[in-house]
Structures are given as structure tokens and as C-alpha cells.
C-alpha atoms as a PDB file:
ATOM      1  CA  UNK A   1     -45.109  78.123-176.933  1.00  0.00           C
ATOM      2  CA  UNK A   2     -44.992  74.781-178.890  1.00  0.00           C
ATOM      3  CA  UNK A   3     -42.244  73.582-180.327  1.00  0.00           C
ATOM      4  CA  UNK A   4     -43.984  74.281-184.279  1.00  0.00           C
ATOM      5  CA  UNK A   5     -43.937  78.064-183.211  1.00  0.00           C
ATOM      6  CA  UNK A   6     -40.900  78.225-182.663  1.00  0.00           C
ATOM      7  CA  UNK A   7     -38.155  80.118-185.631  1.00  0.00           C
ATOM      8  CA  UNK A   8     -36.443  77.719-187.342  1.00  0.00           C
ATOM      9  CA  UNK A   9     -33.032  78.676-187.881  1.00  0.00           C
ATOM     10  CA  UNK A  10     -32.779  78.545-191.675  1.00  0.00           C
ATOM     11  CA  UNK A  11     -36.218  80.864-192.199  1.00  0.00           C
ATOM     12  CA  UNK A  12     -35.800  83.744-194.269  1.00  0.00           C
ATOM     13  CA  UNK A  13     -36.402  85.973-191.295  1.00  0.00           C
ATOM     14  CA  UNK A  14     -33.562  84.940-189.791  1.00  0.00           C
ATOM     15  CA  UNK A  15     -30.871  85.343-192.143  1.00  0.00           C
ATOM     16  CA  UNK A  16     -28.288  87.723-192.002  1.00  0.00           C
ATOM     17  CA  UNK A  17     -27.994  90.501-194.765  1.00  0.00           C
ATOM     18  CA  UNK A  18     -24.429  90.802-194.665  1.00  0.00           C
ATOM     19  CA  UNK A  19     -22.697  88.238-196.860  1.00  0.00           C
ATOM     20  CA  UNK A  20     -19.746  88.458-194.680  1.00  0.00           C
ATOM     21  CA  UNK A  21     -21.094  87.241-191.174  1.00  0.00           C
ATOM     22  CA  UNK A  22     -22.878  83.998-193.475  1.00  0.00           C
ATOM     23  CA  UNK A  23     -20.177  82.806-194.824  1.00  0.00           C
ATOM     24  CA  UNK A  24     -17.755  83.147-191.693  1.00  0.00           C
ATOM     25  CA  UNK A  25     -20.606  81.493-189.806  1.00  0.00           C
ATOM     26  CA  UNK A  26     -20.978  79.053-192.674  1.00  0.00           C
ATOM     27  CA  UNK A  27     -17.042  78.285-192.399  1.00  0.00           C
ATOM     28  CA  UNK A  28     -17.262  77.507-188.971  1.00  0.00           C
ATOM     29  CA  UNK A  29     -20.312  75.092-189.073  1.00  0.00           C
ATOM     30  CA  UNK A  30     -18.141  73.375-191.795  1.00  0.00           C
ATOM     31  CA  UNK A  31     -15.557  72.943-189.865  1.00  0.00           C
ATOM     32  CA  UNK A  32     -17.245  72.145-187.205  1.00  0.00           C
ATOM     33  CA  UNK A  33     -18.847  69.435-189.255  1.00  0.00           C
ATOM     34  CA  UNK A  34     -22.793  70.536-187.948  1.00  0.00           C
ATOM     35  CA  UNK A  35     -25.302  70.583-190.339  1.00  0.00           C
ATOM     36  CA  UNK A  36     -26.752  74.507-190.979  1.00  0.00           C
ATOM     37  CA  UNK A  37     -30.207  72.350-191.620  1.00  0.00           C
ATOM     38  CA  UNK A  38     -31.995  69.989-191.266  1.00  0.00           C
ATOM     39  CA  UNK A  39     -33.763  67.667-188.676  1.00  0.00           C
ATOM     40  CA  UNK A  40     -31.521  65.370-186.482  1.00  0.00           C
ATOM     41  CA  UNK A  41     -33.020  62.194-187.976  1.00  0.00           C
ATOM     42  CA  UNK A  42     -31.765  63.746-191.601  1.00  0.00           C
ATOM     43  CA  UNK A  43     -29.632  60.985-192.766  1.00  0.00           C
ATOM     44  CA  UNK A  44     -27.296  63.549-195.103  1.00  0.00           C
ATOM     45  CA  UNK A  45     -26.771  65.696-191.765  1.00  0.00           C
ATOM     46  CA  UNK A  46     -25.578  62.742-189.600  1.00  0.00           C
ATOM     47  CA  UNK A  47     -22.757  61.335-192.419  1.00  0.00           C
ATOM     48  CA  UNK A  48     -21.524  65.244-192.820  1.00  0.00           C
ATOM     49  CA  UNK A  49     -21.244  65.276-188.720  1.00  0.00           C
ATOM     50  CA  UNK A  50     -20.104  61.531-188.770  1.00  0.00           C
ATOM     51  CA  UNK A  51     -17.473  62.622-191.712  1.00  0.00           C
ATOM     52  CA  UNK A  52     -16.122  65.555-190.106  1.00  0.00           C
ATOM     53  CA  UNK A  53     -15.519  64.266-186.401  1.00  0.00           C
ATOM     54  CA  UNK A  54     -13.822  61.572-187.831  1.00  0.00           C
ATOM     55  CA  UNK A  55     -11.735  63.624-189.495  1.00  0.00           C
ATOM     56  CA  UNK A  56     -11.362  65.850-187.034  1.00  0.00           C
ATOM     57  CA  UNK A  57     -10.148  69.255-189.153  1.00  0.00           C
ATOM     58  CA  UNK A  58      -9.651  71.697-186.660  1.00  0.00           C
ATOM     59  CA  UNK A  59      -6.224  69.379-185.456  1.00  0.00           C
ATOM     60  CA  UNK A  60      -5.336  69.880-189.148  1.00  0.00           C
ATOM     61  CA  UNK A  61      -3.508  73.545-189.055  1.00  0.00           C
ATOM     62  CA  UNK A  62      -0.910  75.859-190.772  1.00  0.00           C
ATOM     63  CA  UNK A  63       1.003  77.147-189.116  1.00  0.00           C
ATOM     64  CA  UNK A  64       3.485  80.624-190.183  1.00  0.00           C
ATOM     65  CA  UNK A  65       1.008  80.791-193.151  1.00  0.00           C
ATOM     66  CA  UNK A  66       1.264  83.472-195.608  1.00  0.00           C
ATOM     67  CA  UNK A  67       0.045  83.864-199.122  1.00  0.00           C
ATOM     68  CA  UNK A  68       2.448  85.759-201.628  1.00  0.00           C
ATOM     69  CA  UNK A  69       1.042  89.444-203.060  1.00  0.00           C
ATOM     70  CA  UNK A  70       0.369  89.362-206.578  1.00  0.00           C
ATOM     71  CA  UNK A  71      -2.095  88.863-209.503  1.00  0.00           C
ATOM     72  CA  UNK A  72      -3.362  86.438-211.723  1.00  0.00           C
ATOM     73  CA  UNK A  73      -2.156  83.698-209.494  1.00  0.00           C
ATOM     74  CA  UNK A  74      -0.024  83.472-206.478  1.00  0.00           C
ATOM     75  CA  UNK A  75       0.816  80.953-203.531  1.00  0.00           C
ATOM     76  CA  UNK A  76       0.734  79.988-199.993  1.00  0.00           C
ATOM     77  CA  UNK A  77       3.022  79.194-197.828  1.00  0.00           C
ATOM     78  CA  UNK A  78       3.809  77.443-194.434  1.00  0.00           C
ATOM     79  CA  UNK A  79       3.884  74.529-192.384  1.00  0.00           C
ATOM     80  CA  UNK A  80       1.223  72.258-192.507  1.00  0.00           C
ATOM     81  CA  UNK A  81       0.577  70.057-188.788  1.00  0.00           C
ATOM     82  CA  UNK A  82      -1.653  66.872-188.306  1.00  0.00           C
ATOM     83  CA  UNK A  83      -2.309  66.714-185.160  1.00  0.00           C
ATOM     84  CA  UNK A  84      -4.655  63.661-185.330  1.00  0.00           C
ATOM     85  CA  UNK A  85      -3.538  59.792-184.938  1.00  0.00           C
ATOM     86  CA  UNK A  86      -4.018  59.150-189.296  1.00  0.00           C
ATOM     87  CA  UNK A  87      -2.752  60.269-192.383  1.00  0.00           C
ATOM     88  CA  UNK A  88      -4.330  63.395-193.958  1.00  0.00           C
ATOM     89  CA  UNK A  89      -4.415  63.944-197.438  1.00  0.00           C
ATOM     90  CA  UNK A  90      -5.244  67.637-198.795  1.00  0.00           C
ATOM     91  CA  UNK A  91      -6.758  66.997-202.088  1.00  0.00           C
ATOM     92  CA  UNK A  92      -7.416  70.917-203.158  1.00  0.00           C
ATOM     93  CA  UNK A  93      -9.925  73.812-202.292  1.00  0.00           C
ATOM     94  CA  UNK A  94     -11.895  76.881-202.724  1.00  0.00           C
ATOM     95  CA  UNK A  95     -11.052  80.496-201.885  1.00  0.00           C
ATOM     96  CA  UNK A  96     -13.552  83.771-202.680  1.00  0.00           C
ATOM     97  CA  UNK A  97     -10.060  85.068-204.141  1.00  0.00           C
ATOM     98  CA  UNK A  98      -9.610  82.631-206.498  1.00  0.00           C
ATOM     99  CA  UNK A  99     -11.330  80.270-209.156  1.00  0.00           C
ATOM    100  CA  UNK A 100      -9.191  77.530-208.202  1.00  0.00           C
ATOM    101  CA  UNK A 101      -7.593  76.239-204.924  1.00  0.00           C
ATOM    102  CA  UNK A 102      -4.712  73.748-205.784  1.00  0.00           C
ATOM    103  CA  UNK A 103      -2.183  71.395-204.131  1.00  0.00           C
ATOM    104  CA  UNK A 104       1.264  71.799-206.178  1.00  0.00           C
ATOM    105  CA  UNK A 105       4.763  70.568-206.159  1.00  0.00           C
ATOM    106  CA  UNK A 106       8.204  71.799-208.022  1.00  0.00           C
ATOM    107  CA  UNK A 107       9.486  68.712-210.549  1.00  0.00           C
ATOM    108  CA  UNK A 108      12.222  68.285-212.171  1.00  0.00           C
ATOM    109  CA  UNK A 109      12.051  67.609-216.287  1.00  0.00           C
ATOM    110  CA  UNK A 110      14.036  65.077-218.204  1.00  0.00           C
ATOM    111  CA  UNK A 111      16.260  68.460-219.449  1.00  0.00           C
ATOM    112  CA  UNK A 112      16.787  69.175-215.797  1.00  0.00           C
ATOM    113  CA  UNK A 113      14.475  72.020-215.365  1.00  0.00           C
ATOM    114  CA  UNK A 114      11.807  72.468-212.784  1.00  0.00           C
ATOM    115  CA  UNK A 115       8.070  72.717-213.766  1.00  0.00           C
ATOM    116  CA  UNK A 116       5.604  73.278-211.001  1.00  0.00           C
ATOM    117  CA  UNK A 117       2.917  70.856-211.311  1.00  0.00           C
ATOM    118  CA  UNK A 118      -0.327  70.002-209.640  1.00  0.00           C
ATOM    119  CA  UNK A 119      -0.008  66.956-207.110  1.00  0.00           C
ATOM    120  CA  UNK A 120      -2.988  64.847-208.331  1.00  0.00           C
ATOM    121  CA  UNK A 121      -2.822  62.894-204.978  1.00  0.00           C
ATOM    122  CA  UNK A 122      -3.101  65.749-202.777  1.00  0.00           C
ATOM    123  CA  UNK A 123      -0.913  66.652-200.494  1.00  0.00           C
ATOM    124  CA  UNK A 124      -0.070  63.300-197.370  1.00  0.00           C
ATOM    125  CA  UNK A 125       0.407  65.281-194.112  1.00  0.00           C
ATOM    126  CA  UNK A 126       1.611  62.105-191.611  1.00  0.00           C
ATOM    127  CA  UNK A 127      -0.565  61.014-188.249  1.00  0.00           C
ATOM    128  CA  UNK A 128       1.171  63.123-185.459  1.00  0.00           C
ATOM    129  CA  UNK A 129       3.473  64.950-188.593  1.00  0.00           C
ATOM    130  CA  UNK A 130       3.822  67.891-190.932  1.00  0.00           C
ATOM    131  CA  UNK A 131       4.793  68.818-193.973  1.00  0.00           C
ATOM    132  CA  UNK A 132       6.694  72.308-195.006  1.00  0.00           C
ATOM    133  CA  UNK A 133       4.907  74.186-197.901  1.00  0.00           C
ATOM    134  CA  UNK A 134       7.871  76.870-199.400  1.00  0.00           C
ATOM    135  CA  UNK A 135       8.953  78.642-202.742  1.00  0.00           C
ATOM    136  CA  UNK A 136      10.309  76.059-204.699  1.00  0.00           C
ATOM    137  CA  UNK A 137       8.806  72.985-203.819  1.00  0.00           C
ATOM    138  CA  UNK A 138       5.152  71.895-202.203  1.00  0.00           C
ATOM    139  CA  UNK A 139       2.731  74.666-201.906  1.00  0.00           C
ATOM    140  CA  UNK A 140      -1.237  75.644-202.310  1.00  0.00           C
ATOM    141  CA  UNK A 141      -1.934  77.864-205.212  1.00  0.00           C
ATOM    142  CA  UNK A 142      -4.824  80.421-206.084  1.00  0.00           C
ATOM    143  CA  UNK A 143      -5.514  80.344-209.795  1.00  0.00           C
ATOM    144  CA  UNK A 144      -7.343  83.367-211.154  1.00  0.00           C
ATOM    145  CA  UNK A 145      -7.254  85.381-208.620  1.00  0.00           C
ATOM    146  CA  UNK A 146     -10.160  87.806-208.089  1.00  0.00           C
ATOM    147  CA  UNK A 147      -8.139  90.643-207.613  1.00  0.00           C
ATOM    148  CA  UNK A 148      -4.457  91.396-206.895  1.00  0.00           C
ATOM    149  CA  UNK A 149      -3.191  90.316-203.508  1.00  0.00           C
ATOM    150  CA  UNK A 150      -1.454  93.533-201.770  1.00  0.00           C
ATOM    151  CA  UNK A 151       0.774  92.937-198.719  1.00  0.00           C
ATOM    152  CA  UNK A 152      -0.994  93.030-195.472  1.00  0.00           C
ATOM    153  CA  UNK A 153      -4.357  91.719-196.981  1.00  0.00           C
ATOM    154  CA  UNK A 154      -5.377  88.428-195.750  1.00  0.00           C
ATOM    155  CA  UNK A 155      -6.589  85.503-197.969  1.00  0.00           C
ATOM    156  CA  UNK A 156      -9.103  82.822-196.851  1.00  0.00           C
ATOM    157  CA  UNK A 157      -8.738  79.213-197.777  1.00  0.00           C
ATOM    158  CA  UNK A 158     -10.927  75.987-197.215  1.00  0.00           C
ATOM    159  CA  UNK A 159      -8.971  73.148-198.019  1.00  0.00           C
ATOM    160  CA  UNK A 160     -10.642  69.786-198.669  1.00  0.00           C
ATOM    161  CA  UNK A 161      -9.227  66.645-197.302  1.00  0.00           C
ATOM    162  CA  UNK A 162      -9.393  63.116-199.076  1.00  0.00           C
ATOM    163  CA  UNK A 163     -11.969  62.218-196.257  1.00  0.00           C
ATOM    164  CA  UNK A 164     -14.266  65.114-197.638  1.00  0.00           C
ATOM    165  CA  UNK A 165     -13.415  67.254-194.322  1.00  0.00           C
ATOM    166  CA  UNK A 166     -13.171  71.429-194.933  1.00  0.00           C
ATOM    167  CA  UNK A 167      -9.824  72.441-193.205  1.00  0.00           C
ATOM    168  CA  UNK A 168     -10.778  76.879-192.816  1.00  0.00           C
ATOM    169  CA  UNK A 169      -7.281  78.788-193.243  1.00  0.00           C
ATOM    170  CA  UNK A 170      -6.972  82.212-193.304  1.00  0.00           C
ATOM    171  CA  UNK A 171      -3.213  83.816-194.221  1.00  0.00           C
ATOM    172  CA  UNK A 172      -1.391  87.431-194.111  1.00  0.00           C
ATOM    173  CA  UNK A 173      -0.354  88.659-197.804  1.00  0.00           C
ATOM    174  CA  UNK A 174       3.676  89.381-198.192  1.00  0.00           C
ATOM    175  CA  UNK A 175       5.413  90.844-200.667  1.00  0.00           C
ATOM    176  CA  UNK A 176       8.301  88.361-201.742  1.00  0.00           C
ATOM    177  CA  UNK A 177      11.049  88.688-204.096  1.00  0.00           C
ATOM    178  CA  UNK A 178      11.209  84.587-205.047  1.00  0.00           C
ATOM    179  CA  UNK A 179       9.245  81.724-206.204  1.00  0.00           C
ATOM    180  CA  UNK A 180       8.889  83.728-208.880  1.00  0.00           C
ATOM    181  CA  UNK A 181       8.315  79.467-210.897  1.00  0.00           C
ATOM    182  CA  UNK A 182       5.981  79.388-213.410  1.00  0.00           C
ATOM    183  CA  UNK A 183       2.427  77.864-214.490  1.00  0.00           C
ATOM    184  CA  UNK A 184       2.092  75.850-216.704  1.00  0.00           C
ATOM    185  CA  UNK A 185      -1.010  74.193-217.600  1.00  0.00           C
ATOM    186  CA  UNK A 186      -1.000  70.803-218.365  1.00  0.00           C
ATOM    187  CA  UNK A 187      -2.181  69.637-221.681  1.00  0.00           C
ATOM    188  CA  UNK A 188      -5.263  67.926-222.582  1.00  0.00           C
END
């Protein structure tokens, strides 16, 4: 057999019919940082694999992550740990839950209220450090959800780094009581 015959990986024949399995596999090779296609001399798949070892994403974790149940929008929850030798910055991200995966913070208004805002920096996890997402300060929220988030679901996050790397979360839904803050949009 030549190498012409053989399948190439990305032919329709050899895709899988269940969205599920494509996007999970999909998830990994973006974490991963290979290219799904594409020859080796492709100059866009060498920068993605270049990108995303330099990165290196799967140190980046969370760790005791949960998302809290609820509707419309909700938010996640845990410790975020670099465990690579340089600053990480989590700029935002996606989520099949939600139309918006975003980095945000509790401030506190001239009046002395709090407003929960959206970090426009991201959020700086230190070389070798982490940082505590919780109810009532940093955290990652899902804007518009999908559908309602019922305890002992799980929610899937990708999380996209400064550096362009994909950081693949996936969290347990709890019911909880607090951080009961609200959105406010910012104005235009």
C-alpha cells in the first residue's frame, strides 16, 4: 500500500457521527496543542504546536472546581494552579453551556458597594502559584446559559490563556445558598 492510499484522518469516512466523541477528541488535541489537520510542513500547524508546548496548558489546572446550579448565568469556582516556571494570564473562554465564558472580579464602588465586574486583563495566575476563585471576589462566569445548571450536572470549560493556549476544565454543579452578587453589564 502507498502512502496516497492510505485514509487520511480528516476524510469524511472517518468521522465520527456522534457530536460528543468529536468534540471531547477535539478538546484534547487542543490541549494537547496537535493540529487535527494538516501536513507537518503546514506552517499554521507548527505555530499552534509551537504555541501550545510553550504554554504548556495541561500544568495549568483547577483544582476543587465546581460551577454553581442555576439559570441565566451562574459561576465557577476553585483554585486555580500554575504549575509552569511563567506567569499565566486567563483572558476568558467558551463553554457549550453558555454564550459567554468570562474572567470576573467583586469591586468596590465610590458609595461602598460591590459590583462584580469583568477583569479586562484576565485573570494573572503566578509561575509556580495560584490564585483562589470564590463567591465574592475572582471567579469565571457563564453568561446565557443554555439551560439551567442542576446540582450534580457537570459543566465543561475551555479557558483561553493570553498566550492563545486552551486550558479544558470540566466542573461538578452545586447548589449554593451565596454569591447570590449581581450582573451588571457595563455600558457602552
Amino acid at each position: 500500500m502507498t502512502h496516497s492510499s492510505l485514509p487520511m484522518p480528516c476524510s469524511p469516512r472517518h468521522r465520527r457521527r456522534s457530536a460528543r466523541p468529536a468534540a471531547v477528541g477535539l478538546a484534547l488535541l487542543a490541549v494537547l496543542g496537535v493540529p487535527a489537520c494538516g501536513a507537518a510542513g503546514d506552517p499554521a500547524s507548527t505555530a499552534s504546536l509551537s504555541s501550545s508546548r510553550s504554554s504548556l496548558p495541561s500544568s495549568v489546572t483547577l483544582e476543587s472546581g465546581w460551577a454553581k446550579a442555576g439559570s441565566g448565568m451562574t459561576a465557577v469556582f476553585g483554585t486555580v494552579v500554575n504549575g509552569t516556571e511563567r506567569e499565566v494570564t486567563i483572558i476568558g473562554g467558551s463553554s457549550a453551556s453558555a454564550d459567554e465564558v468570562q474572567v470576573h472580579t467583586m469591586a468596590k464602588q465610590p458609595d461602598g458597594s460591590m459590583k462584580m465586574v469583568q477583569k479586562k486583563d484576565g485573570l494573572s495566575v503566578p509561575a509556580g502559584g495560584s490564585v483562589e476563585l470564590a463567591p465574592g471576589g475572582d471567579h469565571i462566569m457563564l453568561v446565557g446559559l443554555a439551560a439551567p445548571l442542576v446540582n450534580g450536572d457537570d459543566v465543561s470549560l475551555f479557558m483561553t490563556t493570553s498566550a492563545g493556549a486552551e486550558l479544558a476544565w470540566t466542573v461538578p454543579v452545586r447548589s449554593f445558598a451565596g454569591a447570590e452578587e449581581t450582573y451588571v453589564p457595563e455600558d457602552h
